[in-house]
PDB file of N, CA and C in Angstrom:
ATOM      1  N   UNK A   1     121.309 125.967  86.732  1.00  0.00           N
ATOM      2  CA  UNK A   1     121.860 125.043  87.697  1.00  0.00           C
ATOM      3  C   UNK A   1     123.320 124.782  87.332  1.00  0.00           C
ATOM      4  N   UNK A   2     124.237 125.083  88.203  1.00  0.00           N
ATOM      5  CA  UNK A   2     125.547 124.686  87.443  1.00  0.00           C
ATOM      6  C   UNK A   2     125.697 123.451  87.915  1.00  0.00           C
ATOM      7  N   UNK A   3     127.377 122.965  87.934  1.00  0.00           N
ATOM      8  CA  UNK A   3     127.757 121.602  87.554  1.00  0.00           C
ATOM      9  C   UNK A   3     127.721 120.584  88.984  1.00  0.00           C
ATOM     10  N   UNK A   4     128.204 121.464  90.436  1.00  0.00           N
ATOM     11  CA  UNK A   4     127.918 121.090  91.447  1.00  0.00           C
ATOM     12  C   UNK A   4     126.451 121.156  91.878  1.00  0.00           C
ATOM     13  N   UNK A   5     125.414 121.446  91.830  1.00  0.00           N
ATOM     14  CA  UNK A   5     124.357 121.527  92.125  1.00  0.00           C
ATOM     15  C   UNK A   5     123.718 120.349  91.112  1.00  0.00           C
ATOM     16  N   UNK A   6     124.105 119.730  89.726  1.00  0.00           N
ATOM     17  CA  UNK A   6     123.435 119.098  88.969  1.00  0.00           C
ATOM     18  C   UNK A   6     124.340 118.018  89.968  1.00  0.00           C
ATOM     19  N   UNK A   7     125.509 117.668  89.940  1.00  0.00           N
ATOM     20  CA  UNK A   7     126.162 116.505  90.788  1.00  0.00           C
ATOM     21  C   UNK A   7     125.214 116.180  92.302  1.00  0.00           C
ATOM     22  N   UNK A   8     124.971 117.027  93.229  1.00  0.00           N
ATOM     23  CA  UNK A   8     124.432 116.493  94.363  1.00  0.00           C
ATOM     24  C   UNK A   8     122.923 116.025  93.797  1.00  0.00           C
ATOM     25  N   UNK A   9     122.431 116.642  93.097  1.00  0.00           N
ATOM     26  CA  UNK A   9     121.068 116.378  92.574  1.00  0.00           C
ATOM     27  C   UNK A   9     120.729 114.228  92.315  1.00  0.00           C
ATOM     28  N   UNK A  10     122.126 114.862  91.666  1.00  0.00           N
ATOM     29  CA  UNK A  10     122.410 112.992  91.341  1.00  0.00           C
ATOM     30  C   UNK A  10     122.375 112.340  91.979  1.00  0.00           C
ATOM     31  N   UNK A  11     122.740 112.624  93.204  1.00  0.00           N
ATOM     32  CA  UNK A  11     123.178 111.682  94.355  1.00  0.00           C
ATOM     33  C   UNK A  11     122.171 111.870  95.269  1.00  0.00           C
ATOM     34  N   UNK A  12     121.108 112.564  95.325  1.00  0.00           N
ATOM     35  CA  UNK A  12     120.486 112.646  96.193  1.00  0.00           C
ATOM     36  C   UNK A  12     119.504 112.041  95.399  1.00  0.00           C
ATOM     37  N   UNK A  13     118.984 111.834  94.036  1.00  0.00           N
ATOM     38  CA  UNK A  13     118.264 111.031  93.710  1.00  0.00           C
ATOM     39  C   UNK A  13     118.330 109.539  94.011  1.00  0.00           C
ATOM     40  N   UNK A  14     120.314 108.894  93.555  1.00  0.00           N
ATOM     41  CA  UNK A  14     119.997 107.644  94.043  1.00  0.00           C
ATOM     42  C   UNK A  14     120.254 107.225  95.455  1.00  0.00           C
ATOM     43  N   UNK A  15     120.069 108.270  96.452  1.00  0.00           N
ATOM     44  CA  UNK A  15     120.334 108.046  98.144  1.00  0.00           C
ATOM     45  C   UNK A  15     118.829 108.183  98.297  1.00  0.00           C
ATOM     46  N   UNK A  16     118.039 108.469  97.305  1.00  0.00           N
ATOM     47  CA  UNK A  16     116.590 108.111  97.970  1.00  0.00           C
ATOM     48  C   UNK A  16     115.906 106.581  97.230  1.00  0.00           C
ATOM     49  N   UNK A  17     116.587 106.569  95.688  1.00  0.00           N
ATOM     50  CA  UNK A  17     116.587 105.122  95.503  1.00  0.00           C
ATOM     51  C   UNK A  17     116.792 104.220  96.028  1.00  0.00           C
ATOM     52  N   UNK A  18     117.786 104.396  97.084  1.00  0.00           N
ATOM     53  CA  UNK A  18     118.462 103.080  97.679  1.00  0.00           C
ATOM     54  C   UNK A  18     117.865 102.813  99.041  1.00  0.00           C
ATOM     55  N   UNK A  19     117.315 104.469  99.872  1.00  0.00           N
ATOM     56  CA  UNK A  19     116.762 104.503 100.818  1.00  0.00           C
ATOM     57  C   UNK A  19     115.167 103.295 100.547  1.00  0.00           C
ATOM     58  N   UNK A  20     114.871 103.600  99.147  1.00  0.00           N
ATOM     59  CA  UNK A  20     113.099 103.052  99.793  1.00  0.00           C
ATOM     60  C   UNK A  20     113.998 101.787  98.825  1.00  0.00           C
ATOM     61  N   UNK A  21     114.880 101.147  98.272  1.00  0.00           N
ATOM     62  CA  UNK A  21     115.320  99.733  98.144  1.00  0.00           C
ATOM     63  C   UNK A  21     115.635  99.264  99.333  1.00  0.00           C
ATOM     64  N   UNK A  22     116.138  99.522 100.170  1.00  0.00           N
ATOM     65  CA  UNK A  22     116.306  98.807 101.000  1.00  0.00           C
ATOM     66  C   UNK A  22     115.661  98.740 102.227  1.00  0.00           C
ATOM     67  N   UNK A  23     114.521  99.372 102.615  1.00  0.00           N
ATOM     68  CA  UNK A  23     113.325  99.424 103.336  1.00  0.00           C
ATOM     69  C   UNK A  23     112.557  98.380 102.769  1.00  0.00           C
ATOM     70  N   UNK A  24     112.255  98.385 101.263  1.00  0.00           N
ATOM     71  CA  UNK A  24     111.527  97.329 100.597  1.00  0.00           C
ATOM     72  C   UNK A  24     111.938  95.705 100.691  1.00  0.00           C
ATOM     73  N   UNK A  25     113.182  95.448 100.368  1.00  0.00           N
ATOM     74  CA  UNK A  25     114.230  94.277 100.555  1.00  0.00           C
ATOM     75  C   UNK A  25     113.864  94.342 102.291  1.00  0.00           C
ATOM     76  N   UNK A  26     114.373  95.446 102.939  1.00  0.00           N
ATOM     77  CA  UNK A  26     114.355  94.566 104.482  1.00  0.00           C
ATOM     78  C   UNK A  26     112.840  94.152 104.860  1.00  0.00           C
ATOM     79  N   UNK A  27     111.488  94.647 104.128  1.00  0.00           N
ATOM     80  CA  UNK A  27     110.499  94.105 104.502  1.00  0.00           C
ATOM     81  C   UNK A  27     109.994  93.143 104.035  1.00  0.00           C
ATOM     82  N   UNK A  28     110.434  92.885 102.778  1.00  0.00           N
ATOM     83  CA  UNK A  28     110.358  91.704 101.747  1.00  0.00           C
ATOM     84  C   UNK A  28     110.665  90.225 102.916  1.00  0.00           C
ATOM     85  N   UNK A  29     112.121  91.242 103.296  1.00  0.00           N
ATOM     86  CA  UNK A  29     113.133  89.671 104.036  1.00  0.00           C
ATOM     87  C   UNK A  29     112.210  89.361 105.424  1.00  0.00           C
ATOM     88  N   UNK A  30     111.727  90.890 106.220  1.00  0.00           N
ATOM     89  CA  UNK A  30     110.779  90.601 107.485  1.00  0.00           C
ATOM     90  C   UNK A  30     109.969  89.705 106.930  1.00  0.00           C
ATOM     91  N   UNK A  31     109.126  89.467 106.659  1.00  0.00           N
ATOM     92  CA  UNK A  31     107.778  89.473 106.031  1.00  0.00           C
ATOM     93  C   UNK A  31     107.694  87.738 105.771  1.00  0.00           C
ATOM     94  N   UNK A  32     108.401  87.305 104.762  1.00  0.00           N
ATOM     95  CA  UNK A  32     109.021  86.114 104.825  1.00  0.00           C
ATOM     96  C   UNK A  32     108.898  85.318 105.993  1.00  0.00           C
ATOM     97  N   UNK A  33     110.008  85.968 107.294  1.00  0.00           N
ATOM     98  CA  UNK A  33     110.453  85.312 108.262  1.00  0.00           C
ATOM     99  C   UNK A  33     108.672  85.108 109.061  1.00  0.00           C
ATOM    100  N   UNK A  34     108.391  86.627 109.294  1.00  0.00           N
ATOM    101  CA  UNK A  34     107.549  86.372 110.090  1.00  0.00           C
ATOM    102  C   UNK A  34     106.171  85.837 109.940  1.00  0.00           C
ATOM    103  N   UNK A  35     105.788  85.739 108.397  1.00  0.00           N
ATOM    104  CA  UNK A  35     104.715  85.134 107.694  1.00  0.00           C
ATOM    105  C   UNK A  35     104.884  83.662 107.854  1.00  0.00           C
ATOM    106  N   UNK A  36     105.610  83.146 107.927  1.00  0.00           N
ATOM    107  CA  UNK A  36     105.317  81.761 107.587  1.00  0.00           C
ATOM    108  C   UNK A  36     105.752  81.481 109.162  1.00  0.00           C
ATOM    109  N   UNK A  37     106.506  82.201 110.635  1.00  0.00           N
ATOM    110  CA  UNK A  37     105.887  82.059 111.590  1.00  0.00           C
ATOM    111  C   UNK A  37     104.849  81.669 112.072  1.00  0.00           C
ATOM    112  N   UNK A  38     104.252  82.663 111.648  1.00  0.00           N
ATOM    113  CA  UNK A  38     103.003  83.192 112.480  1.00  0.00           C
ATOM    114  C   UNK A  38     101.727  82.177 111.742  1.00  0.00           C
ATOM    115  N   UNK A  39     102.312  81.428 110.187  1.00  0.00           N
ATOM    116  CA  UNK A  39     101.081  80.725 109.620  1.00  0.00           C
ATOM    117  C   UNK A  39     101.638  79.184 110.408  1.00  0.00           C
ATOM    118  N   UNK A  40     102.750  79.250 111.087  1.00  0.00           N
ATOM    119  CA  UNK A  40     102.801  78.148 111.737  1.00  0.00           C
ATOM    120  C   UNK A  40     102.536  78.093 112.985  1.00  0.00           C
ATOM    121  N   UNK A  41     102.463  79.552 113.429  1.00  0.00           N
ATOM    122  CA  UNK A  41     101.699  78.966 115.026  1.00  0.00           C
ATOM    123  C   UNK A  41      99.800  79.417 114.904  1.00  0.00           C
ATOM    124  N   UNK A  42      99.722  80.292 113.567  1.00  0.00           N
ATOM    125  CA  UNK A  42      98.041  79.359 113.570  1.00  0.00           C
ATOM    126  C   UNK A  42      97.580  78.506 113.255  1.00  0.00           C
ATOM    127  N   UNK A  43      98.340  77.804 112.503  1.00  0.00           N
ATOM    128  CA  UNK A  43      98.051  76.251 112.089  1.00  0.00           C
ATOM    129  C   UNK A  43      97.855  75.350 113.583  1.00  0.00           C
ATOM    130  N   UNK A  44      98.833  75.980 114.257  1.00  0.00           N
ATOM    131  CA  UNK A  44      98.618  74.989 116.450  1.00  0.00           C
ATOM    132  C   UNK A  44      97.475  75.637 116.872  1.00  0.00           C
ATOM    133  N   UNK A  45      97.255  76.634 116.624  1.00  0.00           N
ATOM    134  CA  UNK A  45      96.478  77.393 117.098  1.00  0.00           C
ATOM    135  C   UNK A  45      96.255  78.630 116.823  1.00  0.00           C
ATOM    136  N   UNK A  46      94.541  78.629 116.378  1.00  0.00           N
ATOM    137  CA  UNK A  46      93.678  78.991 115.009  1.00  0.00           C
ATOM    138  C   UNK A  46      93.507  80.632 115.722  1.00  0.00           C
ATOM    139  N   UNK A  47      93.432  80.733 116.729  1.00  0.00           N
ATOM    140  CA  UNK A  47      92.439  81.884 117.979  1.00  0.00           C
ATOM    141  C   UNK A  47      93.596  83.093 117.644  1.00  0.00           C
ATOM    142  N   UNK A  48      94.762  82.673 117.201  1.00  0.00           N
ATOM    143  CA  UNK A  48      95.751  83.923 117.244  1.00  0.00           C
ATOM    144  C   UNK A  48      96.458  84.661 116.081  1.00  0.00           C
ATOM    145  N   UNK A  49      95.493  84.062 115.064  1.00  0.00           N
ATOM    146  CA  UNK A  49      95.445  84.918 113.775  1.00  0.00           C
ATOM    147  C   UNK A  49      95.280  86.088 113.719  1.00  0.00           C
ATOM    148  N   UNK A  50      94.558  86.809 114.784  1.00  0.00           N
ATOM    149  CA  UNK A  50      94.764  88.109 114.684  1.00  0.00           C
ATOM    150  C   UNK A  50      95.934  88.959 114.936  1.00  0.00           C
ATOM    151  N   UNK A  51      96.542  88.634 116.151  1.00  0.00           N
ATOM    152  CA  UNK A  51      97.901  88.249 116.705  1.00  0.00           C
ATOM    153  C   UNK A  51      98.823  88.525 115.380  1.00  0.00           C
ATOM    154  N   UNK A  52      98.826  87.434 114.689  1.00  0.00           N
ATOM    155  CA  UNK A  52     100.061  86.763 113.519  1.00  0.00           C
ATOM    156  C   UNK A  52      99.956  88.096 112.258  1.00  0.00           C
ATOM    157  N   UNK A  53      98.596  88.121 111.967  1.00  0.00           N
ATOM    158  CA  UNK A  53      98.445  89.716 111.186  1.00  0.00           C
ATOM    159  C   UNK A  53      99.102  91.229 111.864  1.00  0.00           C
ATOM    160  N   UNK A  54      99.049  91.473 113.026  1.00  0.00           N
ATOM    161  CA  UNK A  54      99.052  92.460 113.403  1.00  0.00           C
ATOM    162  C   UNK A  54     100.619  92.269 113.841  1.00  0.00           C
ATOM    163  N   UNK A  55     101.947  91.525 113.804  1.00  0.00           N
ATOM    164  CA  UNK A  55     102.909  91.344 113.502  1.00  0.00           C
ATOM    165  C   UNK A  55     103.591  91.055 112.105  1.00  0.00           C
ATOM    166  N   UNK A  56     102.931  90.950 110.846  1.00  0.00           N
ATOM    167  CA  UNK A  56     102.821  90.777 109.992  1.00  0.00           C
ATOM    168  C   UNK A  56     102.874  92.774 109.433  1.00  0.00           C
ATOM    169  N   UNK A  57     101.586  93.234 109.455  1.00  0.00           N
ATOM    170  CA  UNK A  57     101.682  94.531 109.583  1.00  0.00           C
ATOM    171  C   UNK A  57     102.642  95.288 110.154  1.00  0.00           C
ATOM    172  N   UNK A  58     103.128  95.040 111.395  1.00  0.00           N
ATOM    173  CA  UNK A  58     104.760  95.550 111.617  1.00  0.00           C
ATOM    174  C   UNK A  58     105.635  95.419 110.800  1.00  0.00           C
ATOM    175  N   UNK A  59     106.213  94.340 110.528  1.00  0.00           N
ATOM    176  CA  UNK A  59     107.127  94.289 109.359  1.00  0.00           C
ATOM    177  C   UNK A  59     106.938  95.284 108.009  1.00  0.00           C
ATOM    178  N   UNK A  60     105.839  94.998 107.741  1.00  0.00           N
ATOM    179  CA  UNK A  60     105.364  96.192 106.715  1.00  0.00           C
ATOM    180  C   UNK A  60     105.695  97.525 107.128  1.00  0.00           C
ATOM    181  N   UNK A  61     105.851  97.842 108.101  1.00  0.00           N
ATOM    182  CA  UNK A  61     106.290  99.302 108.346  1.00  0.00           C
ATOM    183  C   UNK A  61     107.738  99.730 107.815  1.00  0.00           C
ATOM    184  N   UNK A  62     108.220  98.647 107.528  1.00  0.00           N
ATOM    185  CA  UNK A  62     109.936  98.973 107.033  1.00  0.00           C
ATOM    186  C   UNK A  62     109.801  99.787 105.458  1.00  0.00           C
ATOM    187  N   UNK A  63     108.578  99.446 104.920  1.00  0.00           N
ATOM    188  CA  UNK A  63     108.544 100.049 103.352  1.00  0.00           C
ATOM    189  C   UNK A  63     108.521 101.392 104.020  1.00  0.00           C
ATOM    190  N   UNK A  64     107.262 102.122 104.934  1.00  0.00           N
ATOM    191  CA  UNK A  64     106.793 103.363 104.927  1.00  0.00           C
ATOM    192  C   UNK A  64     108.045 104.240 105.406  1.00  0.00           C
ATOM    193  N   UNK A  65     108.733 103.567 106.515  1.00  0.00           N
ATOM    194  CA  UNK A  65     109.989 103.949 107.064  1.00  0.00           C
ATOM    195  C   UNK A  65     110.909 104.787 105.963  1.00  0.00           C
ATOM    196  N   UNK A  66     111.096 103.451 104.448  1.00  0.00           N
ATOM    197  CA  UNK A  66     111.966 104.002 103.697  1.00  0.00           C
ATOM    198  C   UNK A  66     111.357 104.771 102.544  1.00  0.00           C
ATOM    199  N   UNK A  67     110.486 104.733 102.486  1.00  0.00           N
ATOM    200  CA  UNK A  67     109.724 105.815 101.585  1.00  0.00           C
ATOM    201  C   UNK A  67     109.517 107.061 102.026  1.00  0.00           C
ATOM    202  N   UNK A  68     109.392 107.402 103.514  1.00  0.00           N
ATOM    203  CA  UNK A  68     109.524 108.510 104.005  1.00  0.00           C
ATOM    204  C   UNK A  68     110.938 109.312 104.463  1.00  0.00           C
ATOM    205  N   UNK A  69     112.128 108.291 104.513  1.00  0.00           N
ATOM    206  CA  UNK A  69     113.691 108.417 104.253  1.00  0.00           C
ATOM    207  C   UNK A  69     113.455 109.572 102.784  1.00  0.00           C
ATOM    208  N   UNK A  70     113.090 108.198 101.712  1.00  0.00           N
ATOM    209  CA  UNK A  70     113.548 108.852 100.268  1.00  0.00           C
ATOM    210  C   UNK A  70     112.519 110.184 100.459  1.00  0.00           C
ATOM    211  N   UNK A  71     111.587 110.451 100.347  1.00  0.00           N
ATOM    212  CA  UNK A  71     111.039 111.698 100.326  1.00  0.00           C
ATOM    213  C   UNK A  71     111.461 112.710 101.074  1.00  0.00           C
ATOM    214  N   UNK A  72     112.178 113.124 102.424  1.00  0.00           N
ATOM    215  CA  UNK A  72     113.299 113.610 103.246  1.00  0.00           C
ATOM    216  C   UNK A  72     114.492 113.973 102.510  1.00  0.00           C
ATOM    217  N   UNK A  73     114.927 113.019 102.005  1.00  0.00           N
ATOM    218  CA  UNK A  73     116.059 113.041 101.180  1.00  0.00           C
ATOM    219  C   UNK A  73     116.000 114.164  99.842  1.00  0.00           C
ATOM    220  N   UNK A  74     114.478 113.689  98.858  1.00  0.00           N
ATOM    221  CA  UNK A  74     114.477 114.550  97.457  1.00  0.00           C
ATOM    222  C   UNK A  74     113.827 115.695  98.314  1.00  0.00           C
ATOM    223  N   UNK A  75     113.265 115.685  99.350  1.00  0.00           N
ATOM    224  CA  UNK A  75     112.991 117.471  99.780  1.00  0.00           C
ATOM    225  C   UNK A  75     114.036 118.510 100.036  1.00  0.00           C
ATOM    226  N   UNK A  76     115.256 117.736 100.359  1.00  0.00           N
ATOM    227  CA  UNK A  76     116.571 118.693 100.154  1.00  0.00           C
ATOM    228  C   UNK A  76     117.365 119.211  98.847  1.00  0.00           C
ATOM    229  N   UNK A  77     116.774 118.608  97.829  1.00  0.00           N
ATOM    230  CA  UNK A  77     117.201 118.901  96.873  1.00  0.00           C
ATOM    231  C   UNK A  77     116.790 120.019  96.393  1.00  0.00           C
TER     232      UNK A  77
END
């Protein structure tokens, strides 16, 4: 491997680090917002907990989003 090929290697390792960091952080930050939403409108009303989960689970999609970024990313390497 010479010296340019070990350099992109580098960088494509931490462009997939940063890819699933910040998928993680933005679902961390969703997740937050919309969790304690959604535990405040079942607290008014109990019937739409299923509802509040299954928006809850959306947010969660921001990890898979960036985990499938970073794996895209180290497959070019």
């Amino acid at each position: 491997m010479s010296k340019d090929q070990a350099g992109v290697s580098k960088f494509a390792l931490i462009a997939a680090a940063f890819a699933f960091a910040a998928g993680a952080l933005a679902a961390g930050f969703a997740i937050s917002h919309v969790g304690a939403a959604a535990m405040g409108a079942v607290a008014e009303k109990p019937e739409i907990g299923g509802q509040a989960l299954i928006f809850i689970a959306l947010a969660e999609g921001l990890v898979v989003f960036g985990f499938i970024t970073a794996l895209m990313i180290l497959g070019k390497v």
